[in-house]
N, C-alpha and C. Protein backbone atom coordinates (compact mmCIF):
# COMPACT_ATOMS: atom_id res chain seq x y z
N UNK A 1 114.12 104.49 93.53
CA UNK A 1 114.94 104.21 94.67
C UNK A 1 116.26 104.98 94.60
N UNK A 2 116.86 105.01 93.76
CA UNK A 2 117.59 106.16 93.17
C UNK A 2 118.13 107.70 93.66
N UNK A 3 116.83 107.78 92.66
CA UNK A 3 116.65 109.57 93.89
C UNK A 3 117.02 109.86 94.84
N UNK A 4 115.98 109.22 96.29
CA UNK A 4 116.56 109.41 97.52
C UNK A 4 117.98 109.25 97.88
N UNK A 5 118.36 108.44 97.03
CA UNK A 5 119.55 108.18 97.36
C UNK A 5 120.46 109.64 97.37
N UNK A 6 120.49 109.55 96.15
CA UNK A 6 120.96 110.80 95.44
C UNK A 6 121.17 111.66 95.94
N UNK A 7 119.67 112.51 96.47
CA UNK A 7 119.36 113.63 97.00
C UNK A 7 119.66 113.81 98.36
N UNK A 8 120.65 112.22 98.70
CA UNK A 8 120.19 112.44 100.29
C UNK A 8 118.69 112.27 101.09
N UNK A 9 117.77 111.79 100.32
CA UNK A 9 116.70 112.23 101.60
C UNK A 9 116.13 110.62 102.05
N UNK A 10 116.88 110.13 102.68
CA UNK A 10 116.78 108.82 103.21
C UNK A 10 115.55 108.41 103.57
N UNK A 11 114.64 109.35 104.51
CA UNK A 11 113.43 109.29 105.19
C UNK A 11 112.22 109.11 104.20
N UNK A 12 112.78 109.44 103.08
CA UNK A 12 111.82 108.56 101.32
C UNK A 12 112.01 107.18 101.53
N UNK A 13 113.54 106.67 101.99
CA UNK A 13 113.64 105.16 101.54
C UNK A 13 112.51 104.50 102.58
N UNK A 14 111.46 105.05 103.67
CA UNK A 14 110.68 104.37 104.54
C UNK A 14 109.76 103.01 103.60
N UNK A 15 109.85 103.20 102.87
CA UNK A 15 108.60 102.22 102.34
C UNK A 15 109.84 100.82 102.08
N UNK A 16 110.96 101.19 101.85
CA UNK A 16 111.94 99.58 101.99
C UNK A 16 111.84 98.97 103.69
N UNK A 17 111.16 99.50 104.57
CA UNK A 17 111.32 99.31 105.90
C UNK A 17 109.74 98.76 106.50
N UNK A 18 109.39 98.83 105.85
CA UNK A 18 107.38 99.11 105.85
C UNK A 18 106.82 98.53 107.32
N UNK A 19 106.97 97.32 107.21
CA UNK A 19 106.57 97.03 108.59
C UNK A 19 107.03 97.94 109.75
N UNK A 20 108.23 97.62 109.83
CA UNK A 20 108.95 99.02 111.19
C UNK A 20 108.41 100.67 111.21
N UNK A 21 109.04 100.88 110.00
CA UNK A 21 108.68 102.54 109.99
C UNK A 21 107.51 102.85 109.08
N UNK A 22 107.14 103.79 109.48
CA UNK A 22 105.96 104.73 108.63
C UNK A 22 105.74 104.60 107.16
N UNK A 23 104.84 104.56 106.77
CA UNK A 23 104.74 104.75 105.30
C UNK A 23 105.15 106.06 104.61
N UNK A 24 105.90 106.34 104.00
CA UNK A 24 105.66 107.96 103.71
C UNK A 24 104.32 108.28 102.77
N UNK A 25 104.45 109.79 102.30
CA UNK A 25 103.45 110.03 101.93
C UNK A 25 101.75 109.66 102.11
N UNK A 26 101.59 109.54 102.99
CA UNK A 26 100.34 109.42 103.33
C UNK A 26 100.08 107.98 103.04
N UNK A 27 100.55 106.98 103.10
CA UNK A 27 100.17 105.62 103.34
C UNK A 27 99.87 105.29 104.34
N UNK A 28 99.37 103.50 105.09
CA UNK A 28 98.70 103.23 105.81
C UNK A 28 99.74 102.98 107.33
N UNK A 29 99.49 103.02 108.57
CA UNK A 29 100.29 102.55 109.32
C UNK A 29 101.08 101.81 109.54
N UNK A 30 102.43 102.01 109.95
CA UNK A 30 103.08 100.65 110.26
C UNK A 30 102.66 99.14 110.73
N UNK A 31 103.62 98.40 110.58
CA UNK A 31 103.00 97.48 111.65
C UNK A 31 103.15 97.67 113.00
N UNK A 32 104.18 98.02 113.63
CA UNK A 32 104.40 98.79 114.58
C UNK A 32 103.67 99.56 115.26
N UNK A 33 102.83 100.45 114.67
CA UNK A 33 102.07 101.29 115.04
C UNK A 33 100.85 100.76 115.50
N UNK A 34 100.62 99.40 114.38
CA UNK A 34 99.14 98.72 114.75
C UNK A 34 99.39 98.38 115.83
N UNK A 35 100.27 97.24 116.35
CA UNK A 35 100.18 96.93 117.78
C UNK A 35 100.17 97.70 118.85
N UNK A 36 100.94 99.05 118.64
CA UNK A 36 101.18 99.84 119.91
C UNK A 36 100.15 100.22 120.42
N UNK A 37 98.95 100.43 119.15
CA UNK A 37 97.85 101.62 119.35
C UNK A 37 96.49 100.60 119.60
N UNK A 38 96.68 98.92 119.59
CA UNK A 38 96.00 98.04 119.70
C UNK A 38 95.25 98.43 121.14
N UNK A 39 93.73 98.24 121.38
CA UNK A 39 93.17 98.62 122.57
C UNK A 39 92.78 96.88 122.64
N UNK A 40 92.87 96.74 124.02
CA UNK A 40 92.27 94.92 124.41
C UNK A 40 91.52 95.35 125.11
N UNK A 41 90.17 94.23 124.31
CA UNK A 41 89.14 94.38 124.60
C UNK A 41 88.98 92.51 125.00
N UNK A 42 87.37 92.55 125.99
CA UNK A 42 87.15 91.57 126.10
C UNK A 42 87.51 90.11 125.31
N UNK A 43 87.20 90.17 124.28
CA UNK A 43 86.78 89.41 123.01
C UNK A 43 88.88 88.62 122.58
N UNK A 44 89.21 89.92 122.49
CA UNK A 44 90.88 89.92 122.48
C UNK A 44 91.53 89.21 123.32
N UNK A 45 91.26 89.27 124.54
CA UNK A 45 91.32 88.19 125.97
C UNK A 45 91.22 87.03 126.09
N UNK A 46 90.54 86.97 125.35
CA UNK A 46 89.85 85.80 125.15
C UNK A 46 90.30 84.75 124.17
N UNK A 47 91.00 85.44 123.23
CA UNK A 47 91.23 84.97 122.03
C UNK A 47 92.88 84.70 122.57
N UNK A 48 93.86 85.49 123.16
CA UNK A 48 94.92 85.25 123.57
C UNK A 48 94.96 83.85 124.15
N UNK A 49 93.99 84.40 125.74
CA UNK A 49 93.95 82.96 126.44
C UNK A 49 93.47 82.01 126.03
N UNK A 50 93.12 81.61 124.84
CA UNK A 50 92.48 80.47 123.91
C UNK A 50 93.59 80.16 123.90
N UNK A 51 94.79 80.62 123.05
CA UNK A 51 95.76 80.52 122.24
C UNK A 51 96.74 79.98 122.86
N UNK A 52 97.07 80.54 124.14
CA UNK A 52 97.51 80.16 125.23
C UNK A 52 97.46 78.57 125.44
N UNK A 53 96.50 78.62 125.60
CA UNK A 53 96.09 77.49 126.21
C UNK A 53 96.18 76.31 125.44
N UNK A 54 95.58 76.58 124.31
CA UNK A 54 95.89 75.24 123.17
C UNK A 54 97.26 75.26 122.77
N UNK A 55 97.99 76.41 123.28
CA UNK A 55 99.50 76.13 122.74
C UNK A 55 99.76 74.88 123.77
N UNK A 56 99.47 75.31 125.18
CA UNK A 56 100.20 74.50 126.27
C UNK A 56 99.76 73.20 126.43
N UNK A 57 98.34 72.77 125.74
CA UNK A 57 98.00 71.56 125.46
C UNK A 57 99.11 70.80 124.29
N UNK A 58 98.64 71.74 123.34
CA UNK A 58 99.90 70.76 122.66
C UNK A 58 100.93 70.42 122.75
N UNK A 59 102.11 71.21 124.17
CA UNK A 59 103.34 71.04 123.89
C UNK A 59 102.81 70.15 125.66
N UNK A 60 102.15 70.04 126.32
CA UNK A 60 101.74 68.69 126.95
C UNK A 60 101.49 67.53 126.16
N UNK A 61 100.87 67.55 125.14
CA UNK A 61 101.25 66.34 124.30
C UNK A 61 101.96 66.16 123.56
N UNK A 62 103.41 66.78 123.94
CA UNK A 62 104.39 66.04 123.07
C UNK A 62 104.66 66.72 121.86
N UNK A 63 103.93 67.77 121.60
CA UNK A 63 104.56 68.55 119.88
C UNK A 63 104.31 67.74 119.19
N UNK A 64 103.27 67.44 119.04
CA UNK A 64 102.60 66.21 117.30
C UNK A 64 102.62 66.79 116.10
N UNK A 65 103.65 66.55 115.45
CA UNK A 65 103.45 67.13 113.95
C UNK A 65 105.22 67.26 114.14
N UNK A 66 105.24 68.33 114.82
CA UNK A 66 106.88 68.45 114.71
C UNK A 66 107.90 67.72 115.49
N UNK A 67 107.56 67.06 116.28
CA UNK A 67 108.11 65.98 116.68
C UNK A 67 108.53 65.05 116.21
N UNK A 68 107.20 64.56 115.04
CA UNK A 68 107.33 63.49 113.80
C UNK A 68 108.26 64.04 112.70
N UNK A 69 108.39 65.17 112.58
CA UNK A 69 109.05 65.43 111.39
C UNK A 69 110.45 65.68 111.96
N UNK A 70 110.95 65.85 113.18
CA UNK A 70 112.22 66.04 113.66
C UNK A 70 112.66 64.25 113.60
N UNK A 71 111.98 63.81 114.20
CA UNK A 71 112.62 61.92 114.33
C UNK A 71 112.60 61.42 113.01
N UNK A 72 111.69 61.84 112.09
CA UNK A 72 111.63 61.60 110.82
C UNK A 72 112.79 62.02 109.91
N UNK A 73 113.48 63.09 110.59
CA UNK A 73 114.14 63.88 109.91
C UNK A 73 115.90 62.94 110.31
N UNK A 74 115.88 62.74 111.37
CA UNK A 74 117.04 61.98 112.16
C UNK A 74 117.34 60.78 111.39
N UNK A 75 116.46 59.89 111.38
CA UNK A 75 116.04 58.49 111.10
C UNK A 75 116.41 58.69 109.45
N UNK A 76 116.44 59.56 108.59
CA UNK A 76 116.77 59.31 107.14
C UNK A 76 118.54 59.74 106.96
């Protein structure tokens, strides 16, 4: 970690950044990159609007789990 420093060549320090920027040297994609380059497909659609949906069920019932642990949390 050092080096780059040193030498100036900052665009080495990419792997302290990993998710955001590039891997250097021939490592695997960002995370960044995965989503951008993500193609939605049927199946993907599907899986969103699942997600969706059971989110909005649960916060129609009230947020069970974290609800209990917020009043739980008050109450001590």
């Amino acid at each position: 970690m050092i080096g780059p420093l040193v030498s100036r060549d900052f665009l080495a320090l990419g792997y302290l950044f990993w998710p955001v920027t590039a891997v250097p040297e021939g490592g695997t994609q960002s995370f960044l990159t995965f989503f951008l380059t993500l193609e939605m497909t049927p199946l993907m659609v599907f899986e969103i609007v699942l997600t969706v949906l059971g989110a909005g069920v649960w916060m129609y019932d009230g947020l069970p789990g974290i609800k209990d642990l917020y009043e739980e949390q008050i109450d001590s």
